[in-house]
Protein backbone atom coordinates (compact mmCIF):
# COMPACT_ATOMS: atom_id res chain seq x y z
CA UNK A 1 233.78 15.89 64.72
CA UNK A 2 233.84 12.38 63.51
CA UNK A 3 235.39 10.00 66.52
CA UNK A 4 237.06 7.43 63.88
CA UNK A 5 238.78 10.49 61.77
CA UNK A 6 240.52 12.16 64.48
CA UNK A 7 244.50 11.87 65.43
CA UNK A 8 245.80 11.92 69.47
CA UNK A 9 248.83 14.06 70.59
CA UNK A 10 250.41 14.29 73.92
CA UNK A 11 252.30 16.96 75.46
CA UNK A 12 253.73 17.90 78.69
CA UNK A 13 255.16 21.20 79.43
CA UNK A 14 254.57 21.94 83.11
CA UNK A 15 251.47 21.92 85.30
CA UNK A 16 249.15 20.07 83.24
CA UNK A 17 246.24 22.51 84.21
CA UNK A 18 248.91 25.46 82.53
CA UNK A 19 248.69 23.29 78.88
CA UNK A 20 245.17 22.21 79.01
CA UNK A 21 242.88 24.92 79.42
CA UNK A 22 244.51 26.24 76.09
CA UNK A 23 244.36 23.26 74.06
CA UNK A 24 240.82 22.81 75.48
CA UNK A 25 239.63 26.29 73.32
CA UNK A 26 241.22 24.93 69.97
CA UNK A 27 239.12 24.42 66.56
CA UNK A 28 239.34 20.46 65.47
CA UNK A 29 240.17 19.54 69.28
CA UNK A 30 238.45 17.16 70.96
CA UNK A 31 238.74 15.85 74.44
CA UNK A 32 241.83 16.63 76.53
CA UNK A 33 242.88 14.37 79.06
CA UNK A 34 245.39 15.64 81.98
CA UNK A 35 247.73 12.58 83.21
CA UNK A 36 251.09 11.02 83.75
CA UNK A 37 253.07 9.40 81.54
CA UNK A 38 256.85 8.44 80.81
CA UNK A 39 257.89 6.65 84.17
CA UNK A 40 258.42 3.13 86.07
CA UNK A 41 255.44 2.68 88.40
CA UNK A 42 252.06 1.31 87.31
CA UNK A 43 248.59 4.03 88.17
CA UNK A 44 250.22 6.59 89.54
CA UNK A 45 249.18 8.83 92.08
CA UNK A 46 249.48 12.91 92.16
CA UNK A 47 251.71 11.89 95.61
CA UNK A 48 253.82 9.86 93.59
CA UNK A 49 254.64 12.28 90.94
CA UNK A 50 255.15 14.86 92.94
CA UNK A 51 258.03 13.63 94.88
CA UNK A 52 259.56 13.39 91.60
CA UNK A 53 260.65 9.75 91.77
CA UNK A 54 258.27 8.46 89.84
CA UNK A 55 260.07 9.25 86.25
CA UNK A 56 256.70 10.49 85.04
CA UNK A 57 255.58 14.00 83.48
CA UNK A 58 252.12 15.34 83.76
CA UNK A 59 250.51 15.28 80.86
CA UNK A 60 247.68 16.25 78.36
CA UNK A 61 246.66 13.83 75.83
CA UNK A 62 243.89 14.96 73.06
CA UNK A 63 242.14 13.89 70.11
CA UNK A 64 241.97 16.66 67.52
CA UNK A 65 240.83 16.93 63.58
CA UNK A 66 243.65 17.20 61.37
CA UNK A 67 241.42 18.90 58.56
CA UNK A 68 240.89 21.70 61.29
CA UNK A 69 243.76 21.77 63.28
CA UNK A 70 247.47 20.31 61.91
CA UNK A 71 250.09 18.62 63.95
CA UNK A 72 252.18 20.86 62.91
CA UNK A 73 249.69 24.00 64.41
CA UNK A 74 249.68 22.23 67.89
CA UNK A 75 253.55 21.87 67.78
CA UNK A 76 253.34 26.11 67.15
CA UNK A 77 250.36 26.01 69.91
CA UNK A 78 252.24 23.67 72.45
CA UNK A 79 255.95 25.70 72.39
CA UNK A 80 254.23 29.14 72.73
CA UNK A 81 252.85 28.01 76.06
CA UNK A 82 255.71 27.50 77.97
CA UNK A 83 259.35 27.72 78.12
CA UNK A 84 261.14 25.09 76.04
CA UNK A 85 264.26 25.45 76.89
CA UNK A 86 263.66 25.18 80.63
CA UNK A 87 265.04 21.49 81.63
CA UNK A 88 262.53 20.27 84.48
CA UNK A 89 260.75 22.71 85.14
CA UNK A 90 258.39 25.45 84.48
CA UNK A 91 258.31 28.41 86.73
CA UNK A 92 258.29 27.52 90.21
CA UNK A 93 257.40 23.78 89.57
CA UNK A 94 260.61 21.95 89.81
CA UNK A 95 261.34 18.51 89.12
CA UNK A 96 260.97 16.47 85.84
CA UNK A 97 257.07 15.70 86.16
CA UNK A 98 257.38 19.32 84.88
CA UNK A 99 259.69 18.56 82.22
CA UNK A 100 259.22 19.85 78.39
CA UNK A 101 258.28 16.74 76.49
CA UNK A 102 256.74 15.61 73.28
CA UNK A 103 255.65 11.92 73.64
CA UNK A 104 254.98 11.04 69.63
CA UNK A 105 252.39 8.56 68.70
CA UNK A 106 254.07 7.19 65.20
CA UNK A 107 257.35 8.52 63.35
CA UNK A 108 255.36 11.36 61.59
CA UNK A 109 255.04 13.20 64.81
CA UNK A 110 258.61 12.83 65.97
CA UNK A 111 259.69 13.94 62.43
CA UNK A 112 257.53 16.79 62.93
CA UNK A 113 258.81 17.60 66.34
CA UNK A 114 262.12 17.46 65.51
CA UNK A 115 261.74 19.55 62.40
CA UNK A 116 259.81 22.34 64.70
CA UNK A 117 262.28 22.30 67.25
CA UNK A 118 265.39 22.92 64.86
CA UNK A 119 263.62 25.48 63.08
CA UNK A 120 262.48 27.01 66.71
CA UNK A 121 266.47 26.97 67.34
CA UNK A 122 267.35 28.10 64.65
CA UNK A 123 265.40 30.80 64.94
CA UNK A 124 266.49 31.84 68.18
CA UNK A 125 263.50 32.61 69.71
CA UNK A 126 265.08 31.84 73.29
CA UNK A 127 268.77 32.79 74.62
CA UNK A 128 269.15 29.28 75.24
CA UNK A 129 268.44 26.21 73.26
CA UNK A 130 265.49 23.83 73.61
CA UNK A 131 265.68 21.12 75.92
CA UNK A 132 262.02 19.41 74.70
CA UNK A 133 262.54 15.68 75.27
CA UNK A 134 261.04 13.72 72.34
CA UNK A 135 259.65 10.24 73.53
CA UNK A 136 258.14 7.24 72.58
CA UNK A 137 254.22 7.22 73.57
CA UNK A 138 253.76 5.02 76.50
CA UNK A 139 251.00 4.25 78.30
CA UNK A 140 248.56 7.42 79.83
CA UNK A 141 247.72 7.26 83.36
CA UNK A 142 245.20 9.58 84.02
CA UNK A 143 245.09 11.83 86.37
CA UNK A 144 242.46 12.07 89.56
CA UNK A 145 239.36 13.68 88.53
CA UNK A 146 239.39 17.08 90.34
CA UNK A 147 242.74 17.66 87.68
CA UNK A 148 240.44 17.21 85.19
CA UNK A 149 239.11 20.58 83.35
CA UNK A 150 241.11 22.31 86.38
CA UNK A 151 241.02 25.91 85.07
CA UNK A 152 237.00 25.52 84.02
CA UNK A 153 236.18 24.29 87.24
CA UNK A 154 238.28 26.60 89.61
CA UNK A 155 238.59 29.96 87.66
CA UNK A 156 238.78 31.85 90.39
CA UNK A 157 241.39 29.33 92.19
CA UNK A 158 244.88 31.80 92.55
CA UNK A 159 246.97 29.55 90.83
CA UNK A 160 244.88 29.92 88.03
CA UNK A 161 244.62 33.51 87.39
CA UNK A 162 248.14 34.03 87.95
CA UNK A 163 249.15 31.20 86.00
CA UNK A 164 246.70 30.17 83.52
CA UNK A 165 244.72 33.72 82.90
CA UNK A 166 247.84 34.68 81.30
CA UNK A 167 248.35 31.68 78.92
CA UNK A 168 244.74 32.02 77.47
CA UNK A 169 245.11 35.68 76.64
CA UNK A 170 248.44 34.66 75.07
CA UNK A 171 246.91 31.98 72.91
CA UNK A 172 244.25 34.71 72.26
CA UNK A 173 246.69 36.97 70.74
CA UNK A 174 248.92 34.55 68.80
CA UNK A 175 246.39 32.04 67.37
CA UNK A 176 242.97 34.05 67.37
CA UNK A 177 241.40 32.64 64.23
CA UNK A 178 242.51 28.91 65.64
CA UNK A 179 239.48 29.39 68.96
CA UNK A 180 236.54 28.15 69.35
């Protein structure tokens, strides 16, 4: 993959760990970053999102080849991963660091989000409607190192199998011909 020909997108839809380990086993992805974005303080810390005060979501930001891998496919990807229409939370993670968000690096990606999300509607996939925020990109914090490749480095860790494990066979069903 040629560095100077690839596109960034950043999503957050719960634990960060939940939405990277997926992305990380995409075709025409490159490097996925877990952080923080979309709040009012300056470098972050894991404490400081977690008390939820911090107006920040965790967050996966990654370069990927739009020959290989569309927008539009990680839009498809990112929605099958968790539960849209959840508003702050995913699971048992509370609070709006957990919140559903699309933070869109020019106008073609919010077009495209907001095109995927009234077709997702319209389709009624869910009972309820999608509560995705769609923001402006702001600037990535990134998260402390050990959140980094979480799921590679701690397979056996229980959050993981319970809440990962499932994700990956998930993305192994829906989108087999878009893996590594």
């Amino acid at each position: 993959m040629k560095t100077n020909d690839l596109q960034q997108a950043t999503f957050a839809g719960g634990c960060f760990w939940c939405i990277e380990a997926p992305l990380q086993r995409l075709k025409g992805v490159g490097k996925v970053i877990s952080g923080y974005m979309g709040g009012s303080i300056n470098n972050p810390s894991y404490q400081q999102i977690c008390s939820g005060m911090s107006g920040h979501a965790e967050v996966v930001q990654l370069n990927f080849d739009a020959d290989v891998i569309s927008y539009r496919e990680l839009l498809q990807i990112f929605f099958s991963l968790h539960d849209p229409t959840q508003l702050n939370r995913q699971g048992n993670d509370c609070g709006s660091q957990y919140r559903s968000a699309i933070f869109y690096h020019d106008q073609q990606q919010q077009q495209l989000a907001e095109q995927a999300i009234a077709t997702l509607n319209n389709a009624k996939i869910w009972p309820n409607p999608i509560v995705t925020s769609l923001e402006a990109l702001q600037p990535l914090f990134i998260a402390e190192q050990h959140h980094q490749n979480f799921y590679d480095n701690n397979p056996n860790q229980p959050y993981c199998q319970i809440m990962i494990e499932p994700k990956l066979l998930k993305l192994q069903q829906l989108f087999p011909d878009k893996l590594l």
